[in-house]
N, C-alpha and C. Protein backbone atom coordinates (compact mmCIF):
# COMPACT_ATOMS: atom_id res chain seq x y z
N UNK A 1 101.13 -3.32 -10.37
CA UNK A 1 99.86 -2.63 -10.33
C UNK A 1 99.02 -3.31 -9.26
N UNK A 2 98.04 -2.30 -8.28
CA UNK A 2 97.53 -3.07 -7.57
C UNK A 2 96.32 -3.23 -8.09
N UNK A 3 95.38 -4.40 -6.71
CA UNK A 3 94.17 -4.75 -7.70
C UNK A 3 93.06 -3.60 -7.63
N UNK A 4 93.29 -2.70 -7.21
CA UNK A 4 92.08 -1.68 -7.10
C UNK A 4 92.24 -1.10 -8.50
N UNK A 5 93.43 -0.74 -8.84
CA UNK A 5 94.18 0.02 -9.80
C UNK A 5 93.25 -0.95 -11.11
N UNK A 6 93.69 -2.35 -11.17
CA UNK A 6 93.32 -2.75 -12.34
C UNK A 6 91.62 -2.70 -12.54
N UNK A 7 90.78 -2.84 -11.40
CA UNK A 7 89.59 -3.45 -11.54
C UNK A 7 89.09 -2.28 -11.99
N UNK A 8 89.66 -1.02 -11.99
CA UNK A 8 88.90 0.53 -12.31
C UNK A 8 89.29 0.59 -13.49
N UNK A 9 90.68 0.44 -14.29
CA UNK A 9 91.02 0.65 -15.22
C UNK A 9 89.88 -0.96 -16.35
N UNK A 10 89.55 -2.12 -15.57
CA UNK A 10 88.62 -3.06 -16.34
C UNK A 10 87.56 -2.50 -16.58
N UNK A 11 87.31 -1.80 -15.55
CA UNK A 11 86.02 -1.55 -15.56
C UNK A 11 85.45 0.15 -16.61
N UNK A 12 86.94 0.70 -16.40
CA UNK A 12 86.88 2.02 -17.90
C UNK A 12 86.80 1.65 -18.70
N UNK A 13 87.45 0.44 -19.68
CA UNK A 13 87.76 -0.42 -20.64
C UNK A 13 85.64 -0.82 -20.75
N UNK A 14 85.69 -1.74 -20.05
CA UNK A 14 83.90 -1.87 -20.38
C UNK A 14 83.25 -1.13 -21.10
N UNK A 15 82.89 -0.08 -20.09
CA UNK A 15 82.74 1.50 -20.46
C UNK A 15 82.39 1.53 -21.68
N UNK A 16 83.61 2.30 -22.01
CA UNK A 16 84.33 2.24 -23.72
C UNK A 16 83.46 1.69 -24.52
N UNK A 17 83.86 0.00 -24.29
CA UNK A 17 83.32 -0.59 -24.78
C UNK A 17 81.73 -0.52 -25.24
N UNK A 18 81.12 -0.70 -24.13
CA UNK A 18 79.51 -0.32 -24.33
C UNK A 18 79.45 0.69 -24.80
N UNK A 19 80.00 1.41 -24.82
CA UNK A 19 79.71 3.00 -25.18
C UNK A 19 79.56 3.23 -26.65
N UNK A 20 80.93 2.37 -27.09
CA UNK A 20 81.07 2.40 -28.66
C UNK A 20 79.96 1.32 -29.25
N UNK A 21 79.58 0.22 -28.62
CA UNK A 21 78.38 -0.50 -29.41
C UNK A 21 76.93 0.17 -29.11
N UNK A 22 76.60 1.04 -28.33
CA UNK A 22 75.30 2.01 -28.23
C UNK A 22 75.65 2.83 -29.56
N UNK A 23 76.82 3.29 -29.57
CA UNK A 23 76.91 4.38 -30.95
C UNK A 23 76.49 3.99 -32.21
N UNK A 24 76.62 2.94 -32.30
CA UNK A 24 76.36 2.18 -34.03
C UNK A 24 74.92 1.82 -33.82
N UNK A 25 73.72 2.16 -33.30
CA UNK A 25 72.70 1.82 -33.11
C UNK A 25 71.94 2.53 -33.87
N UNK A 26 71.04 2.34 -34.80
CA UNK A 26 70.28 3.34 -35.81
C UNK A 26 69.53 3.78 -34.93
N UNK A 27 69.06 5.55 -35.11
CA UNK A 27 67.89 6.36 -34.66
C UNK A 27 66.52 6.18 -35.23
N UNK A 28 65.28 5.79 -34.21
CA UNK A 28 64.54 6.06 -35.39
C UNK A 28 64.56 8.11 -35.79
N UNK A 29 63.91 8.05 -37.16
CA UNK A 29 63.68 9.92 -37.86
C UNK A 29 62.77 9.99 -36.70
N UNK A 30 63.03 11.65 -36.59
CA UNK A 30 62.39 12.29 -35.72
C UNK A 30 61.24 13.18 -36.31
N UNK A 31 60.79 12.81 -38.22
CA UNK A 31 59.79 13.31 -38.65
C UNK A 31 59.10 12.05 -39.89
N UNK A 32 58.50 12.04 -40.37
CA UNK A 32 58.09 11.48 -41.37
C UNK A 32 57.17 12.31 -42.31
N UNK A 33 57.37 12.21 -43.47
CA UNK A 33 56.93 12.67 -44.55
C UNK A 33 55.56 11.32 -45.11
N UNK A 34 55.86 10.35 -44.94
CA UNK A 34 55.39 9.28 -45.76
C UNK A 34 54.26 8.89 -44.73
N UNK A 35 52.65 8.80 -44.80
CA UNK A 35 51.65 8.67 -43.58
C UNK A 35 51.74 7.48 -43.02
N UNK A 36 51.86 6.44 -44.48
CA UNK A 36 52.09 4.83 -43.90
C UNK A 36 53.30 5.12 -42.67
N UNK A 37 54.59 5.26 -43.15
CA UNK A 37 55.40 4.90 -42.17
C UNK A 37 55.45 5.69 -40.82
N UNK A 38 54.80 6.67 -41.01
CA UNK A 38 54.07 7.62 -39.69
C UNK A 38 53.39 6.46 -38.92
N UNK A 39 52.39 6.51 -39.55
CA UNK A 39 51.33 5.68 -38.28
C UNK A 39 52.21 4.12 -37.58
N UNK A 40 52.63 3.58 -39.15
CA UNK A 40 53.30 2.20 -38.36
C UNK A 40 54.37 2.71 -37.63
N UNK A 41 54.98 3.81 -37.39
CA UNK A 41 55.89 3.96 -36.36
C UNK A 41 55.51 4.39 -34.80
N UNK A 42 53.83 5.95 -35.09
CA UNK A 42 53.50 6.17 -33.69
C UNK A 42 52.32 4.92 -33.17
N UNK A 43 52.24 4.48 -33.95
CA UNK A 43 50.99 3.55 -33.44
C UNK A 43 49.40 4.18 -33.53
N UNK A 44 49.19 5.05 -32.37
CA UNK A 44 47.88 5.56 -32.41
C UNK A 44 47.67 6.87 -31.97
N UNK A 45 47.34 7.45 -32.83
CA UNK A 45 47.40 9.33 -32.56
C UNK A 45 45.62 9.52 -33.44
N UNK A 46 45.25 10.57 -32.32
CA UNK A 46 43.82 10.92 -33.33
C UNK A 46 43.63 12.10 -34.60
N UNK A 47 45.23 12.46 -34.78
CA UNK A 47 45.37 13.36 -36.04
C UNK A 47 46.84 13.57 -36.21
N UNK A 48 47.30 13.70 -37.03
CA UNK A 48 48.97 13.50 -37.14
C UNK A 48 49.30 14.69 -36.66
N UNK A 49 50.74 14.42 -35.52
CA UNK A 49 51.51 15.53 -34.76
C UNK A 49 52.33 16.05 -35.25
N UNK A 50 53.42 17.13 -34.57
CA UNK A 50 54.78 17.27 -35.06
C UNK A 50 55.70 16.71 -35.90
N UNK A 51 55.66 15.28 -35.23
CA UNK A 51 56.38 14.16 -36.55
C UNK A 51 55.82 13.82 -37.39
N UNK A 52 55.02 14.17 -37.90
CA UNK A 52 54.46 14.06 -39.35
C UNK A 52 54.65 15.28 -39.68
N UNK A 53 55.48 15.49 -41.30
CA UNK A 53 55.99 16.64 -41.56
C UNK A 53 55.55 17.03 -43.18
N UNK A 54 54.61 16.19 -43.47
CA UNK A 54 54.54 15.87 -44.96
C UNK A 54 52.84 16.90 -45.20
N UNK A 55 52.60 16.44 -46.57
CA UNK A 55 51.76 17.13 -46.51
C UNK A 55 49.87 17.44 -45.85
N UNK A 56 49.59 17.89 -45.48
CA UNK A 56 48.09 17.84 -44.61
C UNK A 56 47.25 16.52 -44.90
N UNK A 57 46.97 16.61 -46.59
CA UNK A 57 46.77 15.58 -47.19
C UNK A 57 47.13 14.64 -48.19
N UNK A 58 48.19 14.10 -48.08
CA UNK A 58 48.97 13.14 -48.37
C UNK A 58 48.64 12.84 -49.82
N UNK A 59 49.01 13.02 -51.00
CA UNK A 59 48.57 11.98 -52.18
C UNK A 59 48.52 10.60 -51.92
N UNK A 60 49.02 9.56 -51.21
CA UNK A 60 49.00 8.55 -50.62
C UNK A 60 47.77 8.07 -49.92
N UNK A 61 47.12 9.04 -49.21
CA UNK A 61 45.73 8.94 -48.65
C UNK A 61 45.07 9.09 -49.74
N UNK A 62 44.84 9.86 -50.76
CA UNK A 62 43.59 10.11 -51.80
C UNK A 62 43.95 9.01 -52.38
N UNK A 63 45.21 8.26 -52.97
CA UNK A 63 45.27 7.56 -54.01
C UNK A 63 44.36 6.22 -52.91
N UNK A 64 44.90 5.75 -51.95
CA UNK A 64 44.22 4.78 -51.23
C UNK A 64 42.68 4.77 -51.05
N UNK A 65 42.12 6.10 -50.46
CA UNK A 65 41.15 6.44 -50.53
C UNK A 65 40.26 5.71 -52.22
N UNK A 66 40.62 6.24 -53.20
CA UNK A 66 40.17 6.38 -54.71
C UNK A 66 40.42 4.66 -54.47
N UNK A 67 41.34 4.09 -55.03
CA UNK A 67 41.63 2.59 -55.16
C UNK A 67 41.17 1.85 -54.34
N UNK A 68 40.46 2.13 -52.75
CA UNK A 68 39.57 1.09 -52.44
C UNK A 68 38.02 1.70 -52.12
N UNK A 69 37.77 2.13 -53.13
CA UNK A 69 36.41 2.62 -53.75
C UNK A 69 35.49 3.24 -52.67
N UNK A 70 36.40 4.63 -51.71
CA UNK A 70 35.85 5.10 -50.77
C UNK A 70 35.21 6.09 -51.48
N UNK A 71 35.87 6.88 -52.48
CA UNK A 71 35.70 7.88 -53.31
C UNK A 71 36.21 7.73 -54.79
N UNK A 72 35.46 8.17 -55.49
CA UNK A 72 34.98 7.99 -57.11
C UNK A 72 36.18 8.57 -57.66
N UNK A 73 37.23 7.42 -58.71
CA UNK A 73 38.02 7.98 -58.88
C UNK A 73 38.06 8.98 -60.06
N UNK A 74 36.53 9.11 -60.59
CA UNK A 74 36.54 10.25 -61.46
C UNK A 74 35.85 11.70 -60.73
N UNK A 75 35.93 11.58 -59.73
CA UNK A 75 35.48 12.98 -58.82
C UNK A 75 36.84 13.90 -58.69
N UNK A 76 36.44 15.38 -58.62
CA UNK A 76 36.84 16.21 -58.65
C UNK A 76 38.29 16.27 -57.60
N UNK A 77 39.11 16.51 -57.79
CA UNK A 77 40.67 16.50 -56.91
C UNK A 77 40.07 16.72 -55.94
N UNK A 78 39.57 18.38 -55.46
CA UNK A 78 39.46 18.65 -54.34
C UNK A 78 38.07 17.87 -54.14
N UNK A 79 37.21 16.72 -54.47
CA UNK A 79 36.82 16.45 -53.62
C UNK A 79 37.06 15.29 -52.79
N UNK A 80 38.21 14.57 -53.67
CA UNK A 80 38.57 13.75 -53.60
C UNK A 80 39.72 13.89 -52.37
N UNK A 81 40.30 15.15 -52.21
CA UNK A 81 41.27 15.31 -50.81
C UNK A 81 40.46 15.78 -49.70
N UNK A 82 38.86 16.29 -49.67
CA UNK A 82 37.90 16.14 -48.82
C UNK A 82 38.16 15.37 -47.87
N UNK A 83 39.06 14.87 -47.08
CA UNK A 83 39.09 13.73 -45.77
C UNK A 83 40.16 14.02 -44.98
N UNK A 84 40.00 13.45 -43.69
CA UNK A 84 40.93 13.36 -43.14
C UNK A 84 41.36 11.82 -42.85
N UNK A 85 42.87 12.39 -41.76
CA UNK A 85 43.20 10.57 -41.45
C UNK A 85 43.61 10.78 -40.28
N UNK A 86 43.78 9.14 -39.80
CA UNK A 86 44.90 9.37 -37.90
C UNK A 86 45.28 7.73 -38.32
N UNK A 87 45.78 7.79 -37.24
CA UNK A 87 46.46 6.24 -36.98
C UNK A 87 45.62 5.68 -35.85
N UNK A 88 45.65 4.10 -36.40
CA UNK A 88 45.07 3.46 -35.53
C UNK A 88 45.70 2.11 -35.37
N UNK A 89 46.81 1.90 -34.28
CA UNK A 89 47.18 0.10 -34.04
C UNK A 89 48.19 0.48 -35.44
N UNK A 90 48.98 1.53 -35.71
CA UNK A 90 49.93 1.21 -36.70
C UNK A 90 49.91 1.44 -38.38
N UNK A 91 48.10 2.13 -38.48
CA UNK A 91 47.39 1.70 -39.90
C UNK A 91 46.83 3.15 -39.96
N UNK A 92 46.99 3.13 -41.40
CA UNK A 92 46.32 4.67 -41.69
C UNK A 92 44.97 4.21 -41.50
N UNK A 93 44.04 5.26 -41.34
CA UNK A 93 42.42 5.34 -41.37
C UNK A 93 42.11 6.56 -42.07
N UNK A 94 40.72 6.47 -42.63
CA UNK A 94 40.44 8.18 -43.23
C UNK A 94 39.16 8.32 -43.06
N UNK A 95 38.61 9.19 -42.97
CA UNK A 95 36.92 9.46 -43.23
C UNK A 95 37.16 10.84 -44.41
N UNK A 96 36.38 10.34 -45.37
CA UNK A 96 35.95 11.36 -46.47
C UNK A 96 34.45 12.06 -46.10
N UNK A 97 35.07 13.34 -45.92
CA UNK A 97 34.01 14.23 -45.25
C UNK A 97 32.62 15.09 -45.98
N UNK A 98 32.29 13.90 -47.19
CA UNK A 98 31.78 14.61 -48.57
C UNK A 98 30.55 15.06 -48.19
N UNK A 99 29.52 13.97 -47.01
CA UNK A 99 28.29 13.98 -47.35
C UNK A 99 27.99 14.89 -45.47
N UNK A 100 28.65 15.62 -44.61
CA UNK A 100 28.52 16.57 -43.71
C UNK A 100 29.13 15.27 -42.54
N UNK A 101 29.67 14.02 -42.91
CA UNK A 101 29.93 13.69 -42.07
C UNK A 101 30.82 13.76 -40.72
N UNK A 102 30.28 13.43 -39.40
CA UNK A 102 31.42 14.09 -38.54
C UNK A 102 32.46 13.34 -38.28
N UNK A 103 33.50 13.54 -38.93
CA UNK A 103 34.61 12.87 -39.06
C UNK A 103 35.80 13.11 -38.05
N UNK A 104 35.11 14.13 -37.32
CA UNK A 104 36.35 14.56 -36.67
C UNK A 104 35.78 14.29 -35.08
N UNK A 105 34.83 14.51 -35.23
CA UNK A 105 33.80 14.66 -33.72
C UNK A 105 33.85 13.06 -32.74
N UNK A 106 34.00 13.10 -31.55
CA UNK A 106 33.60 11.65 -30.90
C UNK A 106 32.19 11.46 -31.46
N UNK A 107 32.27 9.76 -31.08
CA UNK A 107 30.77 9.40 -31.15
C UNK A 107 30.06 9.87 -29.92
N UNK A 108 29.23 9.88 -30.04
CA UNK A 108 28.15 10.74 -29.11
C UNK A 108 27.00 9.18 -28.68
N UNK A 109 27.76 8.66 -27.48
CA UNK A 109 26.85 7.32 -27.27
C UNK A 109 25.82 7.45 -25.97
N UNK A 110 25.46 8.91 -26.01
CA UNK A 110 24.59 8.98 -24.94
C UNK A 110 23.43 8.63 -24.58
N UNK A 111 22.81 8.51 -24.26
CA UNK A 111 20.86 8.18 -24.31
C UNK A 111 20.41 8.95 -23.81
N UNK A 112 20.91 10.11 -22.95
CA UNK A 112 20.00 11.26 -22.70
C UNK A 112 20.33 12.24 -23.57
N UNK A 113 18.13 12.76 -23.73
CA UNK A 113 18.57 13.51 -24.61
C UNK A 113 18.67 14.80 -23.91
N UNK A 114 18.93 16.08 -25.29
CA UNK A 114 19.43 17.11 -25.30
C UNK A 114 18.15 18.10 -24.74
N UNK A 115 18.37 19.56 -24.53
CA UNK A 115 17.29 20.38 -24.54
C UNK A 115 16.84 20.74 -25.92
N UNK A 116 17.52 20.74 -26.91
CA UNK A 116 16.95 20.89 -28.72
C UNK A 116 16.33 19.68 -28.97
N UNK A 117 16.62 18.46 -28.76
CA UNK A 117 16.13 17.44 -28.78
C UNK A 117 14.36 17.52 -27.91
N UNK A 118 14.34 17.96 -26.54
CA UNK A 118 13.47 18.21 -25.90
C UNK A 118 12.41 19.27 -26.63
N UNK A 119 12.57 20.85 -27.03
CA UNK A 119 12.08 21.20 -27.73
C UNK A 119 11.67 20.70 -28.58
N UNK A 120 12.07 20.03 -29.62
CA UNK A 120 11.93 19.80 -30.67
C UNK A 120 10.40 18.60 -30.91
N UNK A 121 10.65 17.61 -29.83
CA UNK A 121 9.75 16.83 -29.31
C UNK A 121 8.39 17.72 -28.85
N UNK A 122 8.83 19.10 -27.99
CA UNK A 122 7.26 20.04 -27.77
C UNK A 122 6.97 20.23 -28.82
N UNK A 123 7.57 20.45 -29.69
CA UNK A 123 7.01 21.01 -30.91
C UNK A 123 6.22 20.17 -32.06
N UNK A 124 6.60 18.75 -31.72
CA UNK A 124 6.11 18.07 -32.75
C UNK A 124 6.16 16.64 -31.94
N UNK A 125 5.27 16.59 -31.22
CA UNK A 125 5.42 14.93 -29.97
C UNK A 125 4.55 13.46 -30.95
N UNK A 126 4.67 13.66 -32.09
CA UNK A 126 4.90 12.48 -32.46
C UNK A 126 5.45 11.95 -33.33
N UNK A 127 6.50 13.17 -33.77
CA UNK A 127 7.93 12.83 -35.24
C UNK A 127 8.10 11.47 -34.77
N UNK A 128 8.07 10.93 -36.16
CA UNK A 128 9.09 9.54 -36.00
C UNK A 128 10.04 9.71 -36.05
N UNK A 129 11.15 10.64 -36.28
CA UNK A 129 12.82 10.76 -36.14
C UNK A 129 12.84 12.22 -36.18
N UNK A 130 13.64 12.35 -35.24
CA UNK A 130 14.03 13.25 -34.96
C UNK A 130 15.86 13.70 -35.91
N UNK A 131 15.83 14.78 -36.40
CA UNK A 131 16.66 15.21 -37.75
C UNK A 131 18.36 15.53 -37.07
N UNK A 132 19.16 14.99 -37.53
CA UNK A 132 20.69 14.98 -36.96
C UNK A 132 20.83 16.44 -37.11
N UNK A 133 20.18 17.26 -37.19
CA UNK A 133 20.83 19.28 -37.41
C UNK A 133 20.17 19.35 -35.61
N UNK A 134 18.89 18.24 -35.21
CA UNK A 134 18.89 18.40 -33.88
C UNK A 134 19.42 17.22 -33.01
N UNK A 135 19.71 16.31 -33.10
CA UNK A 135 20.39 15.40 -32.52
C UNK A 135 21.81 15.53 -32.53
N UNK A 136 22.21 15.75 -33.48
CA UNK A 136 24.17 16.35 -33.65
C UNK A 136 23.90 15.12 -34.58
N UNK A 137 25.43 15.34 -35.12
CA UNK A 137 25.28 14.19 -36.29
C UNK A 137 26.28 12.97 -35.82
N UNK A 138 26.88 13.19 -34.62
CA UNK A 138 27.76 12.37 -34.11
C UNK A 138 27.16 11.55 -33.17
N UNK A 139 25.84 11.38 -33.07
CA UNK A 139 24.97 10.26 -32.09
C UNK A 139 25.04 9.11 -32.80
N UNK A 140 25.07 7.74 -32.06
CA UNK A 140 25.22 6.38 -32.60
C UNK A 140 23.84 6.06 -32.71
N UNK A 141 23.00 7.16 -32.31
CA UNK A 141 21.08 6.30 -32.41
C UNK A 141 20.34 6.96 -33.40
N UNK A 142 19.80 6.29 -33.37
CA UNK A 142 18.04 7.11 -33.87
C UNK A 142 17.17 7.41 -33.09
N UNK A 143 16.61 8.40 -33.36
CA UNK A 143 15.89 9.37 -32.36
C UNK A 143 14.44 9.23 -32.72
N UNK A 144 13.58 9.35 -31.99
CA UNK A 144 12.28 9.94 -32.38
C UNK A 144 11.35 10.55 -30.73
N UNK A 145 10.16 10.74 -31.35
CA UNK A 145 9.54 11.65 -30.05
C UNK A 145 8.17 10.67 -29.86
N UNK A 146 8.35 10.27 -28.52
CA UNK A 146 7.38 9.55 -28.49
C UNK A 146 6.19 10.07 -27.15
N UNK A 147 5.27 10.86 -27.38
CA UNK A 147 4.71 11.49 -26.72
C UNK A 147 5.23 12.59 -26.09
N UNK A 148 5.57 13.50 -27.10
CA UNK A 148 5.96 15.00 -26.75
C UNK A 148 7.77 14.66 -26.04
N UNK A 149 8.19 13.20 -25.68
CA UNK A 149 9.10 12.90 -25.11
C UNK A 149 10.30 12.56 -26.06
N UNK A 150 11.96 12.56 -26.13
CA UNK A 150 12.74 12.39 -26.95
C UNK A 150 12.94 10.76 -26.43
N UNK A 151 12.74 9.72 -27.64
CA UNK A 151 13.39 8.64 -27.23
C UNK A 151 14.12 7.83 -28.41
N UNK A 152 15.02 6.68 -27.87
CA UNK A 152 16.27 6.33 -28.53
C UNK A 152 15.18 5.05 -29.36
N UNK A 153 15.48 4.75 -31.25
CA UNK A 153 14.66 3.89 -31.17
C UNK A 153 15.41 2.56 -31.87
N UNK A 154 16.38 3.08 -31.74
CA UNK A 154 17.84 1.81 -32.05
C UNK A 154 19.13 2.63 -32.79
N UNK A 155 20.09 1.42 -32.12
CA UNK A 155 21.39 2.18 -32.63
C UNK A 155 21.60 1.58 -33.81
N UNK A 156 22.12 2.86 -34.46
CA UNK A 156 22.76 2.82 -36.09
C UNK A 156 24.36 2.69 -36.29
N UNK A 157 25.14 3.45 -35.49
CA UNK A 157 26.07 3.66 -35.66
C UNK A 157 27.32 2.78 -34.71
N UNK A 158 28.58 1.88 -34.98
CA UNK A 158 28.90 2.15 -33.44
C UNK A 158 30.41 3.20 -33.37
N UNK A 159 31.26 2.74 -32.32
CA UNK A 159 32.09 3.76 -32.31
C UNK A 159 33.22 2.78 -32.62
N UNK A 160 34.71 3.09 -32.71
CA UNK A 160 36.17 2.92 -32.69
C UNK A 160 36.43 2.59 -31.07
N UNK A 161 37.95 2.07 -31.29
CA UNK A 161 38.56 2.01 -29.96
C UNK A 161 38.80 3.33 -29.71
N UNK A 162 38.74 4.23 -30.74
CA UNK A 162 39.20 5.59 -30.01
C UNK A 162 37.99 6.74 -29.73
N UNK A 163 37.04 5.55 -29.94
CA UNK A 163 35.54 7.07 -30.02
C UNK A 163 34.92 7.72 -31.10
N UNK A 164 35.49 7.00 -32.09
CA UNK A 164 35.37 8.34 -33.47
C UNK A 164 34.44 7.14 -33.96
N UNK A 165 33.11 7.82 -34.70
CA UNK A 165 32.38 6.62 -35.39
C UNK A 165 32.70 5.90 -36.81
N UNK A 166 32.88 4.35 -35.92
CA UNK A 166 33.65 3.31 -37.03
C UNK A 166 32.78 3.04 -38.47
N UNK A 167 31.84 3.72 -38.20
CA UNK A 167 31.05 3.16 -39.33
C UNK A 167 31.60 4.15 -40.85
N UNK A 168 32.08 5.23 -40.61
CA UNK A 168 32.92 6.50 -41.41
C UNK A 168 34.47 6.16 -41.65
N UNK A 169 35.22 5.50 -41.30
CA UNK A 169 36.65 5.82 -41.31
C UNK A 169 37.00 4.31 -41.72
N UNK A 170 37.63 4.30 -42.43
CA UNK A 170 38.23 3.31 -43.71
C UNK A 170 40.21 2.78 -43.24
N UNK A 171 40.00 1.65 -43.33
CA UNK A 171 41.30 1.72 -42.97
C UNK A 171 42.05 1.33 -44.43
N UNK A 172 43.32 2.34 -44.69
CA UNK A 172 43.74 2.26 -45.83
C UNK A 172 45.18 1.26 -45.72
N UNK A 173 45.44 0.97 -47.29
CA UNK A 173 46.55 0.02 -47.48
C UNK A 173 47.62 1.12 -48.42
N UNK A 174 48.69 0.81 -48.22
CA UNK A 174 49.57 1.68 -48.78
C UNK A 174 49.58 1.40 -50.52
């Protein structure tokens, strides 16, 4: 045999070889049912995708929710599945959406204000706060009108690494 002959036939043999130890390699699932092992698998999503296959709202989230005293565990089922969740860094999170909170909305970290905000100030230029149905409810400040003018008069709220306001969303334990 010559050496060209062998070094091709070593080198099929390799091959093979690698080929058959890639095969025995576990997949990760291409869905999850279970939210914990969702999030610790995508890491960080702002509402569960495709691979999450389970249900909208998880008994797993309410029971977490209820057991670290986000929501009353003698409140009503449905108000108690009232929330949503996403992943954050691997970890479920939820905001329970009982009291109109915007749970879904970015934080709103602007300082200029709005034209409802502006109106609202003609209309009444010396409110001390101005009411979140006119500010949006997703602003990190407090508002008021200080000479017919809209101004910021400290922040309340702040935000997440992902924008969503941290002061609402709970990070749960399985």
């Amino acid at each position: 045999m010559n050496h060209r002959v062998c070094i091709i036939i070593s080198l099929l043999v390799v091959s093979v070889l690698l080929g058959a130890c890639g095969t025995t390699r576990a997949e990760a699932p291409a869905s999850y049912t279970d939210p914990f092992a969702y999030c610790a698998a995508v890491g960080t999503v702002d509402a569960p995708d495709a691979r999450y296959t389970g249900e909208a709202m998880p008994a797993a989230v309410v029971e977490a929710l209820v057991r670290q005293g986000v929501v009353a565990a003698d409140a009503p089922p449905e108000f108690q599945a009232n929330a949503v969740w996403r992943c954050m860094d691997g970890q479920v999170w939820a905001c329970h959406a009982g009291a109109n909170l915007p749970c879904q909305e970015r934080a709103d970290t602007s300082e200029t204000p709005t034209a409802d905000m502006e109106a609202f100030c003609q209309a009444d230029p010396s409110a001390e706060v101005i009411p979140a149905a006119v500010t949006g409810r997703a602003t990190v400040y407090e508002w008021q009108c200080s000479e017919g003018q809209p101004a910021v008069v400290k922040q309340v709220f702040t935000s997440d690494a992902q924008g969503f306001l941290a002061d609402f969303w709970f990070e749960l334990k399985p």
